[in-house]
C-alpha atoms as a PDB file:
ATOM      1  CA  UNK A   1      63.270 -60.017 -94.952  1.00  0.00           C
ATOM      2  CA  UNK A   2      63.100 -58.205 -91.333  1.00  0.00           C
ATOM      3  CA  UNK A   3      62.162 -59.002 -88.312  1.00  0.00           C
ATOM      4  CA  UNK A   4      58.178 -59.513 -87.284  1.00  0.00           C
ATOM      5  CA  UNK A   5      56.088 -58.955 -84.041  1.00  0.00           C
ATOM      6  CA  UNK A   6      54.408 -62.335 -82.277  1.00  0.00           C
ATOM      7  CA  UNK A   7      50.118 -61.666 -82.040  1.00  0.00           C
ATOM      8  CA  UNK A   8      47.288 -64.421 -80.585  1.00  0.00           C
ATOM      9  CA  UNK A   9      43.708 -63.611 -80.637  1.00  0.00           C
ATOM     10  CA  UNK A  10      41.268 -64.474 -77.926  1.00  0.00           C
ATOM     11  CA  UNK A  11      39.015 -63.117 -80.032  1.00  0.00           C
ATOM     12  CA  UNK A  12      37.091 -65.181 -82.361  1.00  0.00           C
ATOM     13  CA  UNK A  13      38.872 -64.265 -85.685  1.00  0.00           C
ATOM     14  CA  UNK A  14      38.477 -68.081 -87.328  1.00  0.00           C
ATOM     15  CA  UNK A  15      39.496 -71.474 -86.733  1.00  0.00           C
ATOM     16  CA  UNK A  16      43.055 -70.656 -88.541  1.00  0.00           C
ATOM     17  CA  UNK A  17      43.656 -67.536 -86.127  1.00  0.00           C
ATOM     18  CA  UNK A  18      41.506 -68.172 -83.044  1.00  0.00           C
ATOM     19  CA  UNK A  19      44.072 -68.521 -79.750  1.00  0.00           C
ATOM     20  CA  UNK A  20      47.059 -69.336 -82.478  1.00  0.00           C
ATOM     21  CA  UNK A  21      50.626 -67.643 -82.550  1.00  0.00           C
ATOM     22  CA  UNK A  22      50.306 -65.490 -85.252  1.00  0.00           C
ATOM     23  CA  UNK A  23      52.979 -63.262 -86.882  1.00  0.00           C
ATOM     24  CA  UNK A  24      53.050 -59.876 -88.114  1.00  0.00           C
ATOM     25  CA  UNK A  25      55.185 -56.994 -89.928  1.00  0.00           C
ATOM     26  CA  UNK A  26      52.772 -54.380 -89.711  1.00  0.00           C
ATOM     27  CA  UNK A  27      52.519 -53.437 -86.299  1.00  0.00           C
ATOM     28  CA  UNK A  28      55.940 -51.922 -85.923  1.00  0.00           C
ATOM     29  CA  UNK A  29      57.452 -49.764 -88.172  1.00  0.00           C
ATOM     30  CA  UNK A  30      61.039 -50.534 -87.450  1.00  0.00           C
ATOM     31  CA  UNK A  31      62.415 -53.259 -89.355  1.00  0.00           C
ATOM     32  CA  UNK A  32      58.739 -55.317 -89.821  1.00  0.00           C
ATOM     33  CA  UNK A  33      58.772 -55.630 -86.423  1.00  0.00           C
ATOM     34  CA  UNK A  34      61.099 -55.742 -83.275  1.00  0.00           C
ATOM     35  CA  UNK A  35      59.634 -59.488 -81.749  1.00  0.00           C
ATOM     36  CA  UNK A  36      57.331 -57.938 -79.744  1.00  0.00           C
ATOM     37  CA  UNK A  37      54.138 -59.739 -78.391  1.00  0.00           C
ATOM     38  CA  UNK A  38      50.472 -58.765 -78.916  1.00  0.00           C
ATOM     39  CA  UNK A  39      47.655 -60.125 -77.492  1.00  0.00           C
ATOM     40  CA  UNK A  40      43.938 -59.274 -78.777  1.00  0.00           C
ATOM     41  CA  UNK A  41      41.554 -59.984 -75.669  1.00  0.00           C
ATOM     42  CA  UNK A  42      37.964 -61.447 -76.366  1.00  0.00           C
ATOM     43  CA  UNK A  43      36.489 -58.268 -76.087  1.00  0.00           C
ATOM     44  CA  UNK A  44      38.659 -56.780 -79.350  1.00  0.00           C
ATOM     45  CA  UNK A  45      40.922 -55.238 -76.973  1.00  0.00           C
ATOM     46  CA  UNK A  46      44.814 -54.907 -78.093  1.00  0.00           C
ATOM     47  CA  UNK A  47      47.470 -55.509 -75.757  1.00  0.00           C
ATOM     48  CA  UNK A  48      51.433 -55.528 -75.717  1.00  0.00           C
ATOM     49  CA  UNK A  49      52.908 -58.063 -73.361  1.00  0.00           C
ATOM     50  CA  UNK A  50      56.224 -56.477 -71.712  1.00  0.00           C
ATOM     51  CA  UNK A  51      58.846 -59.139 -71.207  1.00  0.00           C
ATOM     52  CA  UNK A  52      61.228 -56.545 -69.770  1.00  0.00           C
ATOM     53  CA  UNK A  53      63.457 -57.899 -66.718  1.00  0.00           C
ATOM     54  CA  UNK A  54      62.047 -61.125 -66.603  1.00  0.00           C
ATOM     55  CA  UNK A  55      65.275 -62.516 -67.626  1.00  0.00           C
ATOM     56  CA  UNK A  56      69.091 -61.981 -67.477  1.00  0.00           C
ATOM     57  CA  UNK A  57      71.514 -63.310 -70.214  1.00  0.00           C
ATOM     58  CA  UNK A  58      74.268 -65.304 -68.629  1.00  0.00           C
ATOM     59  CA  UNK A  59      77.442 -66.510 -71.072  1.00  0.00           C
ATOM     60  CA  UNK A  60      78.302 -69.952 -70.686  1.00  0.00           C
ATOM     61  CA  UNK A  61      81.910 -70.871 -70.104  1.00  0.00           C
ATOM     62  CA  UNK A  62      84.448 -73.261 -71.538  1.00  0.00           C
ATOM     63  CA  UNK A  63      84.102 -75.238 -68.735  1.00  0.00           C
ATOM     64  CA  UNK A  64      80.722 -75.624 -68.203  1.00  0.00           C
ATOM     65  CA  UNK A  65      78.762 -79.054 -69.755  1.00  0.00           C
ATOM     66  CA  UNK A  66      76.850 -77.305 -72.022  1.00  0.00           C
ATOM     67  CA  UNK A  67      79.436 -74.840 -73.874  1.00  0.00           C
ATOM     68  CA  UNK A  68      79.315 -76.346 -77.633  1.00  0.00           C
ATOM     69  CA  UNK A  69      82.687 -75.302 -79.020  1.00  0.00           C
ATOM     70  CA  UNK A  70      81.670 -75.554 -82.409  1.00  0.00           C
ATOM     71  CA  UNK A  71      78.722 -73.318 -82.040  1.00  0.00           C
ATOM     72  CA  UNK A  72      80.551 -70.187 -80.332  1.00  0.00           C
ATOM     73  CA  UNK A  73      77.415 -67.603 -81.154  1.00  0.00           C
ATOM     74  CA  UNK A  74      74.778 -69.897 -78.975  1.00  0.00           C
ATOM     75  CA  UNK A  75      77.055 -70.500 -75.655  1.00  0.00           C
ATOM     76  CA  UNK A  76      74.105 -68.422 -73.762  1.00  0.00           C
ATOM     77  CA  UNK A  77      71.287 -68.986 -71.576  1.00  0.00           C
ATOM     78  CA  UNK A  78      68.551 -67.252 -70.043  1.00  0.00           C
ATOM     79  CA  UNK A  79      67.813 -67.242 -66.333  1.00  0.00           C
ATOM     80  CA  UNK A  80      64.708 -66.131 -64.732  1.00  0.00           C
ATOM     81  CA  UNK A  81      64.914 -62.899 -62.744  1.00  0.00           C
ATOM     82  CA  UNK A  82      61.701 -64.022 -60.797  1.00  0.00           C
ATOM     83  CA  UNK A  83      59.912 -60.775 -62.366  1.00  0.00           C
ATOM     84  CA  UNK A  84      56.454 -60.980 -63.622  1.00  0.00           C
ATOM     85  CA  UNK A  85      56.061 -59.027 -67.107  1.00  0.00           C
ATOM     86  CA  UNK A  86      53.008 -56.385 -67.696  1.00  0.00           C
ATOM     87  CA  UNK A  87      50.185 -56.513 -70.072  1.00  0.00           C
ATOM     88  CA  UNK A  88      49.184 -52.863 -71.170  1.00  0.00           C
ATOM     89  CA  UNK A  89      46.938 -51.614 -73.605  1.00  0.00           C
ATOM     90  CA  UNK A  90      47.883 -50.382 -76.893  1.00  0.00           C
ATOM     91  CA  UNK A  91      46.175 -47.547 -78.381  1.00  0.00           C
ATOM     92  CA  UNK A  92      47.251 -48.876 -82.158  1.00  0.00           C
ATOM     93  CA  UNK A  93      44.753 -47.534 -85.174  1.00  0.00           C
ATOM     94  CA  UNK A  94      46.052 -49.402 -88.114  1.00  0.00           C
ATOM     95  CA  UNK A  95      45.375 -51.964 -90.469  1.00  0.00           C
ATOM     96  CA  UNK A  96      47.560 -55.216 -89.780  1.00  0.00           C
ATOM     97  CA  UNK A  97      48.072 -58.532 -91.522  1.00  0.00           C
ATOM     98  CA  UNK A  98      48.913 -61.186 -89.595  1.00  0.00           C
ATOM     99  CA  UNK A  99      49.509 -64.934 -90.728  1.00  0.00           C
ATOM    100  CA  UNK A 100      49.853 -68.377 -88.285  1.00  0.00           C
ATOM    101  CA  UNK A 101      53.658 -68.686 -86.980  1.00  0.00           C
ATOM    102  CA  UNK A 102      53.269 -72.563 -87.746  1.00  0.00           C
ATOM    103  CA  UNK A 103      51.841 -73.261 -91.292  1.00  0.00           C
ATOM    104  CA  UNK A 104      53.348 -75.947 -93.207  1.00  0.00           C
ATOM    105  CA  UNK A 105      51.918 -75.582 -96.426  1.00  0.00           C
ATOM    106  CA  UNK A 106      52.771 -73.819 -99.333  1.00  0.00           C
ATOM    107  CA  UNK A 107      53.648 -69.961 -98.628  1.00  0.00           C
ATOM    108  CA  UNK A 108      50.561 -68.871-101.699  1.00  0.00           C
ATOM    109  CA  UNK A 109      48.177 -71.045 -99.212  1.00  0.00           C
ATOM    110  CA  UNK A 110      49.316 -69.242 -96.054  1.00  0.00           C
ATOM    111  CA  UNK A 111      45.781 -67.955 -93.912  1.00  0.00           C
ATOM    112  CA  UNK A 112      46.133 -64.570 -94.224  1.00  0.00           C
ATOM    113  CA  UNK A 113      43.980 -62.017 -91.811  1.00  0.00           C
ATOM    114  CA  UNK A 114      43.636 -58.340 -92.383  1.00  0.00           C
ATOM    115  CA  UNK A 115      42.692 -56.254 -89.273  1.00  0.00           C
ATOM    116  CA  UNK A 116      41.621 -53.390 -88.653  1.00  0.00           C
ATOM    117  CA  UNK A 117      42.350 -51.344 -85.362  1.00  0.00           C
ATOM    118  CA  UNK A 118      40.633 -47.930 -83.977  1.00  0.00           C
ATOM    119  CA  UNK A 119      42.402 -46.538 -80.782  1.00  0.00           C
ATOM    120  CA  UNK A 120      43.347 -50.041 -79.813  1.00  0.00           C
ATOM    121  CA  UNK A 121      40.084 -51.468 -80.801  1.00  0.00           C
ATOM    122  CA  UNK A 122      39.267 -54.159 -82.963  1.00  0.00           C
ATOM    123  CA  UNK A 123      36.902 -52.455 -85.680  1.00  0.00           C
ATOM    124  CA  UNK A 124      36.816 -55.250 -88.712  1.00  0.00           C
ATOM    125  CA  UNK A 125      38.713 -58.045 -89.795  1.00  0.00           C
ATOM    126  CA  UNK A 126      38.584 -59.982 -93.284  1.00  0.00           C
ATOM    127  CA  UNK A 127      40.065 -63.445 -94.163  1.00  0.00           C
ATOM    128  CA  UNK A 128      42.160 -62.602 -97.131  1.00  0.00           C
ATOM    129  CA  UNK A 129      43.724 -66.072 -97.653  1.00  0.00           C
ATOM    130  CA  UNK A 130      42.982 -66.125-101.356  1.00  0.00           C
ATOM    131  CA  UNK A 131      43.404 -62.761-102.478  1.00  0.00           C
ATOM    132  CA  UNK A 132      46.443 -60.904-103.974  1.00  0.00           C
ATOM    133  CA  UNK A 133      47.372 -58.038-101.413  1.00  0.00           C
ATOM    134  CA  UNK A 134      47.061 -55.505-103.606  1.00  0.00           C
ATOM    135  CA  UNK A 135      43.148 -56.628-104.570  1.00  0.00           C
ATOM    136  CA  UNK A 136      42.563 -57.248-101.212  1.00  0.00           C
ATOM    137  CA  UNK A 137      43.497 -53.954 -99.587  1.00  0.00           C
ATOM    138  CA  UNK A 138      42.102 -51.505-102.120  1.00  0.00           C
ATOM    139  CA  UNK A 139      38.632 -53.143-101.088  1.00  0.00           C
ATOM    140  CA  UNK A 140      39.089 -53.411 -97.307  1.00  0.00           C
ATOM    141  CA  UNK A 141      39.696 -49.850 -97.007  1.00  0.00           C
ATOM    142  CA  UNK A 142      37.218 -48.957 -99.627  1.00  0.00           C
ATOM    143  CA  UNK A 143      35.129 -50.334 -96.533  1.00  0.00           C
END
């Protein structure tokens, strides 16, 4: 199954992708993905949003209200270190699917969105909701 990377669009992509979490396994090579967020600015710019030392892991003790001794793997929390994270461009030329983080329906109905990225541009996008992957990316990058 792997893991996936977290992307929202300021850019007008469509109603089912337009300033939604979206998720994607295409970005990353390692593992699908490696949780990482992506932001796509209204201009068709791609960012990555760095997270890194904006919070410390602290282990929650026996004593403490909140330890749950019947769910030993989740006695954590994270505390703010007060550090802001960065926003830096990414230079990605790729094509990406991405799909909305919250659909409900069946997984065949799933909005689908292939992308395609230039040097961290935004150079075309298709919705590919009702098309078989393989149909659908033989003609995109016929394009």
């Amino acid at each position: 199954m792997g893991m996936f990377d977290y992307f929202v669009s300021s850019y007008d992509l469509g109603d089912q992708f337009y300033e939604v979490e979206c998720q994607t396994k295409d970005i990353e090579t390692v593992m699908g993905g490696t949780m990482s967020h992506y932001w796509l600015d209204p201009h068709g710019y791609l960012y990555l949003i760095n997270y890194d030392n904006t919070q410390d892991f602290e282990v929650i003790s026996e004593d403490d209200p909140d330890f749950r001794p019947d769910r030993r793997w989740s006695n954590f929390r994270w505390v703010k270190t007060g550090q802001h994270g960065k926003v830096q461009p990414y230079f990605l030329t790729k094509y990406i699917e991405i799909y909305p983080t919250d659909w409900n329906g069946p997984w065949e109905n799933c909005p689908r969105l292939y992308i395609h990225f230039k040097h961290g541009r935004l150079v075309d996008f298709e919705d590919v909701t009702e098309r078989t992957s393989a149909s659908f990316e033989q003609d995109f990058l016929a394009k």
